[in-house]
PDB file of N, CA and C in Angstrom:
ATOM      1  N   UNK A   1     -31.082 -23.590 -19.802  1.00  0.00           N
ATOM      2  CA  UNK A   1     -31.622 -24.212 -21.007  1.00  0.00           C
ATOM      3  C   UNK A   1     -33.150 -24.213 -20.921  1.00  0.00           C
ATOM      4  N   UNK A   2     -33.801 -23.965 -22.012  1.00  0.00           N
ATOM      5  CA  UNK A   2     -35.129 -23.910 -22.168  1.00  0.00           C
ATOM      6  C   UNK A   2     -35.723 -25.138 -21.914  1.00  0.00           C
ATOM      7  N   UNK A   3     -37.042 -25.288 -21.137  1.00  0.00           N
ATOM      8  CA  UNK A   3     -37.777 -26.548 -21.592  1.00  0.00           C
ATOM      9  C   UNK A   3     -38.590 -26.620 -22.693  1.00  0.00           C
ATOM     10  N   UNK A   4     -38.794 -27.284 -23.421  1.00  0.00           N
ATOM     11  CA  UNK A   4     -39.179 -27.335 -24.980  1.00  0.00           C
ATOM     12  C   UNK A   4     -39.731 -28.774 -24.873  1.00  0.00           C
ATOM     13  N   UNK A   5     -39.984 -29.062 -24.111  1.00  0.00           N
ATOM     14  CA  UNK A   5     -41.378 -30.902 -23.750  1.00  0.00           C
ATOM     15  C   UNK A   5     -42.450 -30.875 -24.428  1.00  0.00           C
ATOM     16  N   UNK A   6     -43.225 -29.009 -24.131  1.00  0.00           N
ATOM     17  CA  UNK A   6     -44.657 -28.981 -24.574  1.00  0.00           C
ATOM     18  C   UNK A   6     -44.563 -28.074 -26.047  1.00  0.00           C
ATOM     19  N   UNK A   7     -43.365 -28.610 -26.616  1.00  0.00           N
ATOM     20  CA  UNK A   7     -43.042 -27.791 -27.900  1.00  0.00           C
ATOM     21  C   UNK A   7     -44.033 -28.643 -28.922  1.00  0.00           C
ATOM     22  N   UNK A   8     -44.852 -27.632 -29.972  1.00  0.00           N
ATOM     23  CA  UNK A   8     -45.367 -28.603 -31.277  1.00  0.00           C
ATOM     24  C   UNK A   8     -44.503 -27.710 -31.973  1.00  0.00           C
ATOM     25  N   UNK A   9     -43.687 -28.861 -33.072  1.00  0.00           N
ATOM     26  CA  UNK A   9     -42.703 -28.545 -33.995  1.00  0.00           C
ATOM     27  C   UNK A   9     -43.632 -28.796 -35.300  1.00  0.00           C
ATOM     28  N   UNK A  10     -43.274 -27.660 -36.095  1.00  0.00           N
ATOM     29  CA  UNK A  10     -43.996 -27.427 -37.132  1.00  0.00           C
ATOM     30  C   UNK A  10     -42.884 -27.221 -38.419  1.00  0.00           C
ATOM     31  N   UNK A  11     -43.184 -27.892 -39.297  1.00  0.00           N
ATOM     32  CA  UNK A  11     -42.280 -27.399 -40.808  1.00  0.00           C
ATOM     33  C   UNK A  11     -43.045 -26.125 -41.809  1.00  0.00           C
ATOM     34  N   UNK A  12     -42.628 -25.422 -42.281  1.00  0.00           N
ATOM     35  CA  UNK A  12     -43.040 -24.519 -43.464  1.00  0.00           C
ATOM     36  C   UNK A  12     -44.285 -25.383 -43.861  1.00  0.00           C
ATOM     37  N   UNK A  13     -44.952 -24.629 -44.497  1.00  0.00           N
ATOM     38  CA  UNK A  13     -45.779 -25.030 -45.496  1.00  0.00           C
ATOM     39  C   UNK A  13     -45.681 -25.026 -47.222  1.00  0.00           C
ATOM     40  N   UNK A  14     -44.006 -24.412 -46.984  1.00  0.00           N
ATOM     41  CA  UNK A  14     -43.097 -24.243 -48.096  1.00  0.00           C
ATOM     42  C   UNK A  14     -42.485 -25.293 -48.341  1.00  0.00           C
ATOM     43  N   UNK A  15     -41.883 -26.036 -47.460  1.00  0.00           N
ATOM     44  CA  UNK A  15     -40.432 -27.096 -47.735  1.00  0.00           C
ATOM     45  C   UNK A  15     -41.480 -28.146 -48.789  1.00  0.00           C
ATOM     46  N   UNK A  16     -40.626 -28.522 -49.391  1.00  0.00           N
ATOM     47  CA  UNK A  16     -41.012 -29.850 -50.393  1.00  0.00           C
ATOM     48  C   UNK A  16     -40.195 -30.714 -50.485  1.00  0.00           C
ATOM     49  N   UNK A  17     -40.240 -31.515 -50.982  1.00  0.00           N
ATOM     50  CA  UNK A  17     -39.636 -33.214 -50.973  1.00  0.00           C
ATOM     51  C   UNK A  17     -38.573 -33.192 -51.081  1.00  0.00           C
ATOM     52  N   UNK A  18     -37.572 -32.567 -49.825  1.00  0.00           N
ATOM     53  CA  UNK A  18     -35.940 -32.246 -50.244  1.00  0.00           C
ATOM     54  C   UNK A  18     -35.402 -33.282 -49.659  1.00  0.00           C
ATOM     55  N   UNK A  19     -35.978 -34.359 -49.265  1.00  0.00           N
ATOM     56  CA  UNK A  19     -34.822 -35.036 -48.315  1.00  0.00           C
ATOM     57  C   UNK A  19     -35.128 -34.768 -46.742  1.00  0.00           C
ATOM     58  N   UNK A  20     -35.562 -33.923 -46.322  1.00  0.00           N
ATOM     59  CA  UNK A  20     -36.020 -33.689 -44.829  1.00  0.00           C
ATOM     60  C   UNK A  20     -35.109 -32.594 -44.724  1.00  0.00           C
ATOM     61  N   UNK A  21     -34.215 -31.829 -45.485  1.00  0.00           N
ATOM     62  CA  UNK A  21     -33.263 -30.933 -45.271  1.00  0.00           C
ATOM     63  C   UNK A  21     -34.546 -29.458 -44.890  1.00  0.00           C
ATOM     64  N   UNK A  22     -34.860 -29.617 -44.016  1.00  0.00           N
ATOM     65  CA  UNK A  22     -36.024 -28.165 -43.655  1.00  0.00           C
ATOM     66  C   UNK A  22     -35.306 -28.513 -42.157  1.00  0.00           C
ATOM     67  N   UNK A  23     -35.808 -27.111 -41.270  1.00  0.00           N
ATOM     68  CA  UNK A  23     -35.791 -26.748 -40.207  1.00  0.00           C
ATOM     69  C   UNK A  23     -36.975 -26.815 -39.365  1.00  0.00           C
ATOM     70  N   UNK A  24     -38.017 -26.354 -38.567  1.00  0.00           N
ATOM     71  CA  UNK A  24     -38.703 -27.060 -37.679  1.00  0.00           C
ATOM     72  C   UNK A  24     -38.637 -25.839 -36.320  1.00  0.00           C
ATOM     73  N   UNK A  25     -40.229 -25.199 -36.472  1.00  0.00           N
ATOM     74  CA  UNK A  25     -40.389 -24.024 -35.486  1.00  0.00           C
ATOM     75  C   UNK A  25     -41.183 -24.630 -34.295  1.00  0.00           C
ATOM     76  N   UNK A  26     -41.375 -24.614 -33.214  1.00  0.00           N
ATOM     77  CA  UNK A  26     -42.045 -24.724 -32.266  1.00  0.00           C
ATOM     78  C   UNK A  26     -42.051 -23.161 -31.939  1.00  0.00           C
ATOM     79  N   UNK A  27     -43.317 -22.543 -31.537  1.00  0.00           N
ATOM     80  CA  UNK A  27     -43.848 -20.834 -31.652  1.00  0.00           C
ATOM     81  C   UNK A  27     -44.808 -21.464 -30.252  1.00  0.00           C
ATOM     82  N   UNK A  28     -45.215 -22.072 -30.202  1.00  0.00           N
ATOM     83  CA  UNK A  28     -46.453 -21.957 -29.139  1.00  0.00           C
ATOM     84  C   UNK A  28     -45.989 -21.857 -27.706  1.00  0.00           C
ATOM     85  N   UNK A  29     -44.532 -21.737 -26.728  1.00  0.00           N
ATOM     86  CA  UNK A  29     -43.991 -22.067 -25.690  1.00  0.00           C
ATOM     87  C   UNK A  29     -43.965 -20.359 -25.294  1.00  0.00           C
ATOM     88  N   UNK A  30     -44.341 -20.578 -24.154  1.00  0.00           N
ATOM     89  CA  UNK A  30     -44.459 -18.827 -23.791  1.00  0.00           C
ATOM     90  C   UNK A  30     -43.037 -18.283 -23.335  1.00  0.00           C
ATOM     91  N   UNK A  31     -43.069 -17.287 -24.448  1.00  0.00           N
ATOM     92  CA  UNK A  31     -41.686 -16.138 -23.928  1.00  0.00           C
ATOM     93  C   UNK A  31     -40.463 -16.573 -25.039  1.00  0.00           C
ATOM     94  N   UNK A  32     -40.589 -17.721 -25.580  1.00  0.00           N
ATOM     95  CA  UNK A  32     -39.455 -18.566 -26.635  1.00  0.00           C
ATOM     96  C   UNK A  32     -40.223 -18.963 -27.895  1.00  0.00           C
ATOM     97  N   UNK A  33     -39.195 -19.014 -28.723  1.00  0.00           N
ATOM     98  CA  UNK A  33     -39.360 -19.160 -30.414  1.00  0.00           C
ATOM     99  C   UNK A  33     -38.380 -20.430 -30.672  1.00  0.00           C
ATOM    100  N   UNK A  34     -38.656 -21.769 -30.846  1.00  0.00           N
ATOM    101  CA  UNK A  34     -37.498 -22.836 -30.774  1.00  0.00           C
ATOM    102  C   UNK A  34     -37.354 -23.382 -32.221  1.00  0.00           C
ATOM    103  N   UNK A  35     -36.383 -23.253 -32.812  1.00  0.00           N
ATOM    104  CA  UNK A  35     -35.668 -23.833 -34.180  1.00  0.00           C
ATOM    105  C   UNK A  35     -34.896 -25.340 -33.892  1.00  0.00           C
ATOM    106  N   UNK A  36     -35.105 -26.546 -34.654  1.00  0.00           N
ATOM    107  CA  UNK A  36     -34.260 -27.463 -35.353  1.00  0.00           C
ATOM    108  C   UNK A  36     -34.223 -27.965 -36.382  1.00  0.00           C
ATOM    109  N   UNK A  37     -33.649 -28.769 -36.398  1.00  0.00           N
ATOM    110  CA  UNK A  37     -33.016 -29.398 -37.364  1.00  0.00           C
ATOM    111  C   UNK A  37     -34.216 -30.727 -38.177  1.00  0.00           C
ATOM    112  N   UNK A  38     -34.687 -30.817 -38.493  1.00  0.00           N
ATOM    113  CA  UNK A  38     -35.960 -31.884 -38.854  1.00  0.00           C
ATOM    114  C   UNK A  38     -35.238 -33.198 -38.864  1.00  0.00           C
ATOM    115  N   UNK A  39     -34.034 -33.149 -39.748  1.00  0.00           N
ATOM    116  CA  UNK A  39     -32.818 -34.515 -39.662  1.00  0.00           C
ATOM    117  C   UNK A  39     -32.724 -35.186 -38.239  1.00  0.00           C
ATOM    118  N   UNK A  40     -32.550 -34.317 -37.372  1.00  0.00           N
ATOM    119  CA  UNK A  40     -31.938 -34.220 -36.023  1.00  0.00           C
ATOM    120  C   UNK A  40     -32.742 -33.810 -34.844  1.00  0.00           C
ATOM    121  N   UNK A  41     -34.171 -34.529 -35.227  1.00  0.00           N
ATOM    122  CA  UNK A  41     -35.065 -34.238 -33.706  1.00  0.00           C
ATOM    123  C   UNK A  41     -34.778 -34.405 -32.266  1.00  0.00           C
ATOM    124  N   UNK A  42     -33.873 -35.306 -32.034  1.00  0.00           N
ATOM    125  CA  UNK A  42     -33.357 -35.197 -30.885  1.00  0.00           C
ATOM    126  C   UNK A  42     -32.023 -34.483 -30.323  1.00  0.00           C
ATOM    127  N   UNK A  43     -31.807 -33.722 -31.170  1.00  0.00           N
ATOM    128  CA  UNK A  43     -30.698 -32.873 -31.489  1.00  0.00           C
ATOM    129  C   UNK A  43     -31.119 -31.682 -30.882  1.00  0.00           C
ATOM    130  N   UNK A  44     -29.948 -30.608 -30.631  1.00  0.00           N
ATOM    131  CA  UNK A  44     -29.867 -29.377 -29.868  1.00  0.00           C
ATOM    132  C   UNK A  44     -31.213 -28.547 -30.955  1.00  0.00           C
ATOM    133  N   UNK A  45     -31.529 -27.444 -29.964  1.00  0.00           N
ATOM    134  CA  UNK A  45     -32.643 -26.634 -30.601  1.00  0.00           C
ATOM    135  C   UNK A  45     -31.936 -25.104 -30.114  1.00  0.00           C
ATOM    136  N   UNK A  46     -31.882 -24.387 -30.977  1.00  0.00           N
ATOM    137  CA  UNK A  46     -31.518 -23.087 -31.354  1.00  0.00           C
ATOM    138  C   UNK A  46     -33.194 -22.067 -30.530  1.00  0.00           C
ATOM    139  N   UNK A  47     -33.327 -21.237 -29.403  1.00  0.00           N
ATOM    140  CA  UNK A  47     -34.222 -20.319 -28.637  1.00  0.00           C
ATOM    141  C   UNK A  47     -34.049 -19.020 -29.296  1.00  0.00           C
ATOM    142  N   UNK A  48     -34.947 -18.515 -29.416  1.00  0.00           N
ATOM    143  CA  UNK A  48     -35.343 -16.817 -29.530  1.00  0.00           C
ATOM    144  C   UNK A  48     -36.048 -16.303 -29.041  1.00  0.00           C
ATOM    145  N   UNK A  49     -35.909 -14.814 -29.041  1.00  0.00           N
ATOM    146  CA  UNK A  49     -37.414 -14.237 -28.100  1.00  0.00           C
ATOM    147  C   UNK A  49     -38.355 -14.327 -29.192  1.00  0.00           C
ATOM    148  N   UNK A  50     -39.676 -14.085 -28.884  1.00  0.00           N
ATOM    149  CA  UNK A  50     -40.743 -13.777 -29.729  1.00  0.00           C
ATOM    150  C   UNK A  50     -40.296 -12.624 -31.052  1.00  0.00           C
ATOM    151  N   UNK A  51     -39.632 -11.538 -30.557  1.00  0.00           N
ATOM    152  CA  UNK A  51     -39.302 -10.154 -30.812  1.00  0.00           C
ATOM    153  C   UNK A  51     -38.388 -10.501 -31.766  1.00  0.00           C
ATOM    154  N   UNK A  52     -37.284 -11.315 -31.416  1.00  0.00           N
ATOM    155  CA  UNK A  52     -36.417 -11.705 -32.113  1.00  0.00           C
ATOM    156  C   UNK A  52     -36.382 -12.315 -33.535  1.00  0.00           C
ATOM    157  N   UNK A  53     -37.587 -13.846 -33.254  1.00  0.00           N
ATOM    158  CA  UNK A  53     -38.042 -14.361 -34.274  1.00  0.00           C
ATOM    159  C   UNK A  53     -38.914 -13.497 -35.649  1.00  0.00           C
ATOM    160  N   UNK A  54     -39.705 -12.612 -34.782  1.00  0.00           N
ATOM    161  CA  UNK A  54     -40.399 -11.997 -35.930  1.00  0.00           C
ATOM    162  C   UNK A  54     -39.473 -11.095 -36.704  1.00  0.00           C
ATOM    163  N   UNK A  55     -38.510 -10.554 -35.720  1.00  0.00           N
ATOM    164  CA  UNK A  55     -37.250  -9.485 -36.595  1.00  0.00           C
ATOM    165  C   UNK A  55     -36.893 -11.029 -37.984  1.00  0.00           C
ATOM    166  N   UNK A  56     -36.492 -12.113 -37.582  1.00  0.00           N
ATOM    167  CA  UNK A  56     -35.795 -12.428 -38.660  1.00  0.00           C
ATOM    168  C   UNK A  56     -36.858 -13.102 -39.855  1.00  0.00           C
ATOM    169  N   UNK A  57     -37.649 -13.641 -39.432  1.00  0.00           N
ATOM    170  CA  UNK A  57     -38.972 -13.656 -40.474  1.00  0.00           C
ATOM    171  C   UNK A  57     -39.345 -12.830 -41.288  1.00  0.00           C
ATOM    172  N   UNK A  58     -39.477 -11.865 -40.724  1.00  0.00           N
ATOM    173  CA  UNK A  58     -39.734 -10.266 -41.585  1.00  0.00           C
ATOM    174  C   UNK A  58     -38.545 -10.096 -42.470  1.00  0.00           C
ATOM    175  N   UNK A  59     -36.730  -9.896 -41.682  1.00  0.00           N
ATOM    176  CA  UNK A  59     -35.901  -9.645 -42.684  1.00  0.00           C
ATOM    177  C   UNK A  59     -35.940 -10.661 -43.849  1.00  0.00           C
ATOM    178  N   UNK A  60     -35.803 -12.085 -43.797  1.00  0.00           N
ATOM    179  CA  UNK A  60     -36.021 -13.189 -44.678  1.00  0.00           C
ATOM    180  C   UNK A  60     -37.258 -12.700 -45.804  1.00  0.00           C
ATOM    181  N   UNK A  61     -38.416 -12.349 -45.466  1.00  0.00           N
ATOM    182  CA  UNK A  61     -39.507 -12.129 -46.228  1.00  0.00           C
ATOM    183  C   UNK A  61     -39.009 -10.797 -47.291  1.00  0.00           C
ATOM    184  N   UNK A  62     -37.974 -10.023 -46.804  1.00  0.00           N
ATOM    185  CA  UNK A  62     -37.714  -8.983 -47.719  1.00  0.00           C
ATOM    186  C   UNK A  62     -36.834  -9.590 -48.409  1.00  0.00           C
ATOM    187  N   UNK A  63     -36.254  -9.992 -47.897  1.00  0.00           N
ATOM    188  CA  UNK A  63     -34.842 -10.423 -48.554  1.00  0.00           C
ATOM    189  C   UNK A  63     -35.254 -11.299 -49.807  1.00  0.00           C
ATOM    190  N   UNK A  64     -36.310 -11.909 -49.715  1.00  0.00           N
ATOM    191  CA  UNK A  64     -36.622 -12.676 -50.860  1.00  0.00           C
ATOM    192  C   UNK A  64     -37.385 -12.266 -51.698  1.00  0.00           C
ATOM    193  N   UNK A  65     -37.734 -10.973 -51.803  1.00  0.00           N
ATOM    194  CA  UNK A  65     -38.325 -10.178 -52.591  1.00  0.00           C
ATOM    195  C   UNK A  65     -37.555  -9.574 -53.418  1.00  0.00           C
ATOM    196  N   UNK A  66     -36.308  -9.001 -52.772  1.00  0.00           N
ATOM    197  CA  UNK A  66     -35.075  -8.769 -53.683  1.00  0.00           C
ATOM    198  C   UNK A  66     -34.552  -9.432 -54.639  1.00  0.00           C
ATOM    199  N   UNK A  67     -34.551 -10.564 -54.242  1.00  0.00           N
ATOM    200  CA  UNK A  67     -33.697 -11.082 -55.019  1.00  0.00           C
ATOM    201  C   UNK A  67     -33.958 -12.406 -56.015  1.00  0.00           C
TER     202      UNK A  67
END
């Protein structure tokens, strides 16, 4: 399991006044990309590689161009 202590969790600069229903990146931890839940800060956190994260950022960014 990752350590994620010296994680800064960050929200979009997108989400708006939904209720707290957004997700929550910590990017700054070397070698890992950490996702949660904003509801659920003390809750499990979802790891990626760097490589990984940008693959799905990028697909998301097209994907919403489509459609």
């Amino acid at each position: 399991m990752a350590n994620l202590s010296g994680a800064r969790w960050r929200k979009s600069t997108r989400s708006g006044d939904n209720g707290g229903a957004c997700v929550e990146v910590a990017d700054n931890l070397t070698g890992i990309v950490a996702v949660r839940d904003s509801k659920d800060q003390t809750g499990p956190a979802l790891t990626f590689t760097p490589t990984a994260w940008a693959t799905f950022v990028t697909a998301t960014k097209t994907t919403n161009r489509t459609h």
